[in-house]
N, C-alpha and C. Protein backbone atom coordinates (compact mmCIF):
# COMPACT_ATOMS: atom_id res chain seq x y z
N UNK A 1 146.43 203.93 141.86
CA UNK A 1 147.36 204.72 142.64
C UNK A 1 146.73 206.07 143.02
N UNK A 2 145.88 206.96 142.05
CA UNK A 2 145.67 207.98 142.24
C UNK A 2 144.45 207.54 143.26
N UNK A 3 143.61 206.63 143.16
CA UNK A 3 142.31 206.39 144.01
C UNK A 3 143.18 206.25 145.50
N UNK A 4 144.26 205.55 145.98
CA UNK A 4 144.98 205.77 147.26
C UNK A 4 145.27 206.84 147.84
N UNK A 5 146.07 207.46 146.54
CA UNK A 5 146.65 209.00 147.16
C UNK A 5 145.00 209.55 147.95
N UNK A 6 144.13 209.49 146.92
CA UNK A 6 142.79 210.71 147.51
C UNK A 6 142.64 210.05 148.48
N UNK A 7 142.63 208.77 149.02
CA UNK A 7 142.02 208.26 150.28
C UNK A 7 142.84 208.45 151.39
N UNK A 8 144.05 208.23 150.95
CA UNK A 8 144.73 208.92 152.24
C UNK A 8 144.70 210.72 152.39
N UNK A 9 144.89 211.24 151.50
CA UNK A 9 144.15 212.80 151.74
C UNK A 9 143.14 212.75 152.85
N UNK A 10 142.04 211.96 152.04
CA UNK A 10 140.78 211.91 152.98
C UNK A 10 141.02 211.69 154.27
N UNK A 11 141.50 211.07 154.32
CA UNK A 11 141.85 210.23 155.84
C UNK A 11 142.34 211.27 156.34
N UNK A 12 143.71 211.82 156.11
CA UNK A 12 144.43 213.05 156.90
C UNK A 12 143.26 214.22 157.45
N UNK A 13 142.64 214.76 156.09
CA UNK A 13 141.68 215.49 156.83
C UNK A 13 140.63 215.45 157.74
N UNK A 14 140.36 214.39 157.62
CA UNK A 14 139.52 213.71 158.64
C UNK A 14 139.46 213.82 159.71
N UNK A 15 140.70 213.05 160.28
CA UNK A 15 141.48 212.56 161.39
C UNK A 15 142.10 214.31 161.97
N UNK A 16 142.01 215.10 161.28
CA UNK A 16 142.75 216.26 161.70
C UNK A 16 141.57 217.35 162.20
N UNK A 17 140.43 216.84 161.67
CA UNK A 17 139.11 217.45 161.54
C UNK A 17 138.59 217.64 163.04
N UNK A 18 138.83 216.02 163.43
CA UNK A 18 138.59 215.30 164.21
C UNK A 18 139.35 216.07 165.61
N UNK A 19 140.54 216.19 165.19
CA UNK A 19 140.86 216.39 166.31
C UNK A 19 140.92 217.79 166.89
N UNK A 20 140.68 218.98 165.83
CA UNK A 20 140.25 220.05 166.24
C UNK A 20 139.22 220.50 166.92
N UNK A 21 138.18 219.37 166.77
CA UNK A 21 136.94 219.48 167.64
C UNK A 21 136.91 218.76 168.88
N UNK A 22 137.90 218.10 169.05
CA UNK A 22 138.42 218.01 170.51
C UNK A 22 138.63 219.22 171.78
N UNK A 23 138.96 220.61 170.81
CA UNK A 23 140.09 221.27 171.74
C UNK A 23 138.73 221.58 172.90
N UNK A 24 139.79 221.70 173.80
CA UNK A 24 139.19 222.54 175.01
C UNK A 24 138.84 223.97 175.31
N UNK A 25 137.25 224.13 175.30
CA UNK A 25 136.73 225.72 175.28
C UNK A 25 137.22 226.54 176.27
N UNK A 26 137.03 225.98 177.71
CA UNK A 26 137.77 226.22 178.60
C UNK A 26 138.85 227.11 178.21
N UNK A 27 140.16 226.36 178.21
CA UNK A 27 141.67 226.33 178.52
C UNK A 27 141.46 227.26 176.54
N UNK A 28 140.60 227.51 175.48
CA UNK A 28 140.96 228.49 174.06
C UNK A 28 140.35 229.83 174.48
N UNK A 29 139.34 229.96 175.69
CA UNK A 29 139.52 231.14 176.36
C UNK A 29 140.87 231.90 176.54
N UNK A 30 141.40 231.47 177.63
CA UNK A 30 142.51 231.88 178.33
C UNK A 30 143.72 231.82 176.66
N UNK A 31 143.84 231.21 175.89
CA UNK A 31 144.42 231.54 174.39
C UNK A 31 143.85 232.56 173.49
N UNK A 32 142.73 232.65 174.00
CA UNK A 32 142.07 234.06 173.18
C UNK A 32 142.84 235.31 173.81
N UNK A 33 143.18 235.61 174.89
CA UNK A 33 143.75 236.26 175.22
C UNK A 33 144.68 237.18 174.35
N UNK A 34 145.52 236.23 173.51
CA UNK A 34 146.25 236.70 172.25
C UNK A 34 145.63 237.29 170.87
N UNK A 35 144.06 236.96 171.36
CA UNK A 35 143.41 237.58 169.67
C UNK A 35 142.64 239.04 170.71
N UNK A 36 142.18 239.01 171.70
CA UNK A 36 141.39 240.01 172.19
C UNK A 36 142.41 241.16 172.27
N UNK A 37 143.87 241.36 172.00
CA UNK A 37 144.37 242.32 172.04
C UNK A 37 143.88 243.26 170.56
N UNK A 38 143.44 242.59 169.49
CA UNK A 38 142.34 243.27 168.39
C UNK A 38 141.23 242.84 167.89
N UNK A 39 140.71 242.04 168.39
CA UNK A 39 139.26 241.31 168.28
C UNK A 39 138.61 241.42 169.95
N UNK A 40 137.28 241.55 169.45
CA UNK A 40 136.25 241.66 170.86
C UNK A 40 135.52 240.28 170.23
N UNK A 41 134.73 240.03 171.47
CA UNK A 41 133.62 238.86 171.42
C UNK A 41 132.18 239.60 171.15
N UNK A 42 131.95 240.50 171.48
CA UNK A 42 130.56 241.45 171.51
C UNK A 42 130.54 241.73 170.32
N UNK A 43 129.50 240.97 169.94
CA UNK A 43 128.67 240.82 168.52
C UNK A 43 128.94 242.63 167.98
N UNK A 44 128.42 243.55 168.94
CA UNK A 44 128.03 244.73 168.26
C UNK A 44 129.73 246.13 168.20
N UNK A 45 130.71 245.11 168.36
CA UNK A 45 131.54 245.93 168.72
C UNK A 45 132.92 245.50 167.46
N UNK A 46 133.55 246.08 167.40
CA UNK A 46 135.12 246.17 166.24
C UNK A 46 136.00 246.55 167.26
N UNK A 47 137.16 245.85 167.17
CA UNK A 47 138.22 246.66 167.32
C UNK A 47 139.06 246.63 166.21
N UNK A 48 140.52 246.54 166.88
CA UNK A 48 141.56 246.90 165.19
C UNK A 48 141.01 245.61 164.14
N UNK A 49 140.38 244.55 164.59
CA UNK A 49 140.04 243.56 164.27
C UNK A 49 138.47 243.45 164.23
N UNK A 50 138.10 242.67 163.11
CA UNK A 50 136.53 242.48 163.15
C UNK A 50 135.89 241.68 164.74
N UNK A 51 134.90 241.97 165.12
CA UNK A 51 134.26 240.80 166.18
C UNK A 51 134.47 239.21 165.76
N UNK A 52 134.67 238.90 166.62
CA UNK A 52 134.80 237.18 166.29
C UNK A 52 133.77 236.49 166.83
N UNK A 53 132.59 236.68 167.38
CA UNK A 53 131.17 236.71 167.91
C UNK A 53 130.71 236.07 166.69
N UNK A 54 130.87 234.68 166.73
CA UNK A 54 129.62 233.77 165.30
C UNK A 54 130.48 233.34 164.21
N UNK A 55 132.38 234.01 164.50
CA UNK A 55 133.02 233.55 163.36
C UNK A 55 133.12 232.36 162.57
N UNK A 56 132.56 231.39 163.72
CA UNK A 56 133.07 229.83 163.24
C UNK A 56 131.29 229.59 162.05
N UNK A 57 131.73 229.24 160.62
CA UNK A 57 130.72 229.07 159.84
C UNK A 57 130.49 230.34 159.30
N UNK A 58 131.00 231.76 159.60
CA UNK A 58 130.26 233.06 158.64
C UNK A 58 131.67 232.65 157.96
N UNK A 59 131.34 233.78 156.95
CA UNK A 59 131.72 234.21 155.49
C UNK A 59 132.92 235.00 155.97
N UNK A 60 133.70 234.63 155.00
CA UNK A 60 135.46 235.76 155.21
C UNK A 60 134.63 236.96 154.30
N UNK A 61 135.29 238.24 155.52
CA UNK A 61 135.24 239.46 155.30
C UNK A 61 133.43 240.09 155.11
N UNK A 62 132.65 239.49 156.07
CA UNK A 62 131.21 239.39 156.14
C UNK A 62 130.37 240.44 157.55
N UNK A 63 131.84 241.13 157.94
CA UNK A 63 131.06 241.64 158.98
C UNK A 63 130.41 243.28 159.14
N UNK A 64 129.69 243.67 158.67
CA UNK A 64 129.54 244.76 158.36
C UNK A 64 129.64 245.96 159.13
N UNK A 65 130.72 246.87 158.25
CA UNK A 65 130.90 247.97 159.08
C UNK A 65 132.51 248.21 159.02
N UNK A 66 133.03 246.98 158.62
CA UNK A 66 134.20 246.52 159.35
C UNK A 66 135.60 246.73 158.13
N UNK A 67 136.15 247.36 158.02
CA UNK A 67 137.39 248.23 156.63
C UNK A 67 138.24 247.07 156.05
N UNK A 68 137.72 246.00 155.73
CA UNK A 68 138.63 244.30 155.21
C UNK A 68 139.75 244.90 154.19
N UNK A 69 140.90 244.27 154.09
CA UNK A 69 142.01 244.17 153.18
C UNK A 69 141.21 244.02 152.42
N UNK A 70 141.86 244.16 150.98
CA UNK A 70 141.72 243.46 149.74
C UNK A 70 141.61 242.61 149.50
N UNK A 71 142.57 241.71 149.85
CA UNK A 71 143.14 240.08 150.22
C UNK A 71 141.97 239.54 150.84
N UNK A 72 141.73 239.98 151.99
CA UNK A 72 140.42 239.18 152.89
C UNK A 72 139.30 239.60 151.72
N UNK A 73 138.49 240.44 151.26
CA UNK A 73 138.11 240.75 150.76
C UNK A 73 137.87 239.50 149.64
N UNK A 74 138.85 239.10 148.71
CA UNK A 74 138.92 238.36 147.97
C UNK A 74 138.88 237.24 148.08
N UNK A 75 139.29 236.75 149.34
CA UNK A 75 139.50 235.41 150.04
C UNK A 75 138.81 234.31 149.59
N UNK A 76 137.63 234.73 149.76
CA UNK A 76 136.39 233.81 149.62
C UNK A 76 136.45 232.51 150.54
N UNK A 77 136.37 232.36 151.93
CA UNK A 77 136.29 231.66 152.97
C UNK A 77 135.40 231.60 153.85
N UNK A 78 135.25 230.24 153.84
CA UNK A 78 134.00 229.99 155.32
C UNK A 78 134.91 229.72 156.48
N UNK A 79 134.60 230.10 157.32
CA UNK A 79 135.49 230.21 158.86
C UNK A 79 135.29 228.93 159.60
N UNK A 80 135.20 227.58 159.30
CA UNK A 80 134.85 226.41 159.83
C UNK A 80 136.34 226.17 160.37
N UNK A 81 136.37 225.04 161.32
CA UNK A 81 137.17 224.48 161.75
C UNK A 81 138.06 224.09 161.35
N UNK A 82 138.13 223.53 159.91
CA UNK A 82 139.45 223.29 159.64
C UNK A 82 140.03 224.84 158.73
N UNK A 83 139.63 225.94 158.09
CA UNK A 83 139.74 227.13 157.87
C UNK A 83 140.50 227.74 158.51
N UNK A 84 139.66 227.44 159.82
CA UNK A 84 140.54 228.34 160.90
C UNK A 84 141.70 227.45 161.58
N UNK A 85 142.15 226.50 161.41
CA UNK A 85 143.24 225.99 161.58
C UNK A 85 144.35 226.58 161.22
N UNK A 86 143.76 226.26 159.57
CA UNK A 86 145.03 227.00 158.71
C UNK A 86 145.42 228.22 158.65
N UNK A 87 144.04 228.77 159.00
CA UNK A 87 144.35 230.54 159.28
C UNK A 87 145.20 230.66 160.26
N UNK A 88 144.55 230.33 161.18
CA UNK A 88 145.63 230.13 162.55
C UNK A 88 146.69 230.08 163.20
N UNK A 89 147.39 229.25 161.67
CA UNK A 89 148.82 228.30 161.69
C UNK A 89 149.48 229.79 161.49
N UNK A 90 149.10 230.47 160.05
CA UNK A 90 149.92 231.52 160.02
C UNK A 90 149.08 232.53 159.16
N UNK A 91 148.52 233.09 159.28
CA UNK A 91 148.03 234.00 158.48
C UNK A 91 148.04 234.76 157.45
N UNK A 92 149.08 235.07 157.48
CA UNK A 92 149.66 235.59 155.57
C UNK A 92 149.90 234.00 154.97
N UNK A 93 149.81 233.07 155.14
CA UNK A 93 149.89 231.75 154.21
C UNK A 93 148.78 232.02 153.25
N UNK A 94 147.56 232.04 154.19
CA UNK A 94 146.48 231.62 153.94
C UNK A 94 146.09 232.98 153.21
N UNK A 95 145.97 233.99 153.40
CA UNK A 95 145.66 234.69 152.81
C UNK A 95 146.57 236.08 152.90
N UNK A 96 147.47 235.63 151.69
CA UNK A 96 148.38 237.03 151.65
C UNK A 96 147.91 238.02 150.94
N UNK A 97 148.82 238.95 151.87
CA UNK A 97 147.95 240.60 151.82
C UNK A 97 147.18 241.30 152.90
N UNK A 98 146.96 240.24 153.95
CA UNK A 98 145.62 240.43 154.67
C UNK A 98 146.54 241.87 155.79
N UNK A 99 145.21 241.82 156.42
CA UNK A 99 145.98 243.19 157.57
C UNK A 99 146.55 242.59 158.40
N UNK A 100 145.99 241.34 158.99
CA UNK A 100 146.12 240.39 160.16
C UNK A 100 147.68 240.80 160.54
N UNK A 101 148.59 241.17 161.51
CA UNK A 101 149.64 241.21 161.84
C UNK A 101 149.93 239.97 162.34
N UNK A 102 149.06 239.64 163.46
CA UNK A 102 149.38 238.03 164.39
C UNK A 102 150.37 237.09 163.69
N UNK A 103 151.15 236.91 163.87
CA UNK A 103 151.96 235.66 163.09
C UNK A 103 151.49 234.16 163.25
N UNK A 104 150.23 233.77 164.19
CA UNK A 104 149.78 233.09 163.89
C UNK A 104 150.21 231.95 165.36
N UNK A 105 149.34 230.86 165.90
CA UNK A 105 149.73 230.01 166.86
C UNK A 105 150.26 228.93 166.29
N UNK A 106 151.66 228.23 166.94
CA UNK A 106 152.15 227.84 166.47
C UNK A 106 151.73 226.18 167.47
N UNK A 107 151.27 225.95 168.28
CA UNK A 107 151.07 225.03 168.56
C UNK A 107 149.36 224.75 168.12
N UNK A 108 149.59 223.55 167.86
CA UNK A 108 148.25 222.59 167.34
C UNK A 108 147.12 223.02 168.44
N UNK A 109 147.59 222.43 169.75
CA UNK A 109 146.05 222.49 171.16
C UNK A 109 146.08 223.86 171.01
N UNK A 110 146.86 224.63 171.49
CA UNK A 110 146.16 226.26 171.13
C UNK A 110 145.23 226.46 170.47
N UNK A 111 145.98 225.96 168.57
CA UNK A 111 144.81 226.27 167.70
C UNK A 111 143.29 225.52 168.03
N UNK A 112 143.39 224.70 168.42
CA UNK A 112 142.37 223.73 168.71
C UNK A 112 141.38 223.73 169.87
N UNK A 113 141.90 224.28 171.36
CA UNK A 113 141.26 224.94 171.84
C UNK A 113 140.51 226.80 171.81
N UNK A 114 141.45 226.79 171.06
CA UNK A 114 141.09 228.28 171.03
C UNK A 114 139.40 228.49 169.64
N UNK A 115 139.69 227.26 168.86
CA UNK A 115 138.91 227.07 167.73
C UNK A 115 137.64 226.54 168.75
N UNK A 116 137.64 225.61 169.63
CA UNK A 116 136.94 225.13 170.32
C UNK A 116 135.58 226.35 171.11
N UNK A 117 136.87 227.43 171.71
CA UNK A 117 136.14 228.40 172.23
C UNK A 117 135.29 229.40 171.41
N UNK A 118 135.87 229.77 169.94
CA UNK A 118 135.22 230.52 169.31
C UNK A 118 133.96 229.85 168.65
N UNK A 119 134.02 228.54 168.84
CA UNK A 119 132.64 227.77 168.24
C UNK A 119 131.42 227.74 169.22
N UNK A 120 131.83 228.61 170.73
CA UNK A 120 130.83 228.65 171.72
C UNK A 120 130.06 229.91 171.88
N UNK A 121 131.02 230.52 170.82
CA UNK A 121 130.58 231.96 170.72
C UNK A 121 129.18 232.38 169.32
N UNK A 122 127.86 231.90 169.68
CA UNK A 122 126.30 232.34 168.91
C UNK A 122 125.85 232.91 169.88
């Protein structure tokens, strides 16, 4: 029984994995829109928000220079695709305490294109 439960786990994440790397870079531009009101793309720049320039795969709270919560701070997160899903979904879930105000996208393709676009960003 317990060897099922993990396989269907597996499976869910998978299949969910899967489909985040679907989204469209395109069309998570035009959804970035909602993070560039405190995040920039320019590697060498901060706003109220760290750069998101390389986020997908760095280290939570890794950008130097940059005043992290506590919470982020502590986090201990890699910013991969499914990470940033969940971050995504809602942000104090995932890591309460954080500064993050955004309440987070509530639709799936958003998250998914928008994840799409920040993975174009090296």
């Amino acid at each position: 029984m317990k060897a099922m439960i993990v396989a269907a786990i597996l499976a869910v994440v998978s299949f969910s994995s899967v489909a985040r790397a679907d989204g469209d870079a395109a069309l998570g531009k035009s959804v970035f829109n909602k993070c560039a009101i405190c995040h920039t793309i320019d590697p060498a720049k901060k706003g109220l928000g760290p750069t998101l320039f390389g986020v997908v795969g760095r280290h939570s709270a890794s950008v130097a220079g940059f005043s992290y919560s506590e919470a982020m701070k502590a986090a201990n997160k890699t910013w991969d695709a499914a990470t940033l899903d969940v971050y995504l979904t809602d942000p104090k879930a995932l890591v309460p305490g954080t500064k993050m105000v955004f309440p987070g996208l509530s639709k799936a393709e958003d998250r998914a294109n928008v994840i799409a676009y920040l993975s174009t960003l090296k």
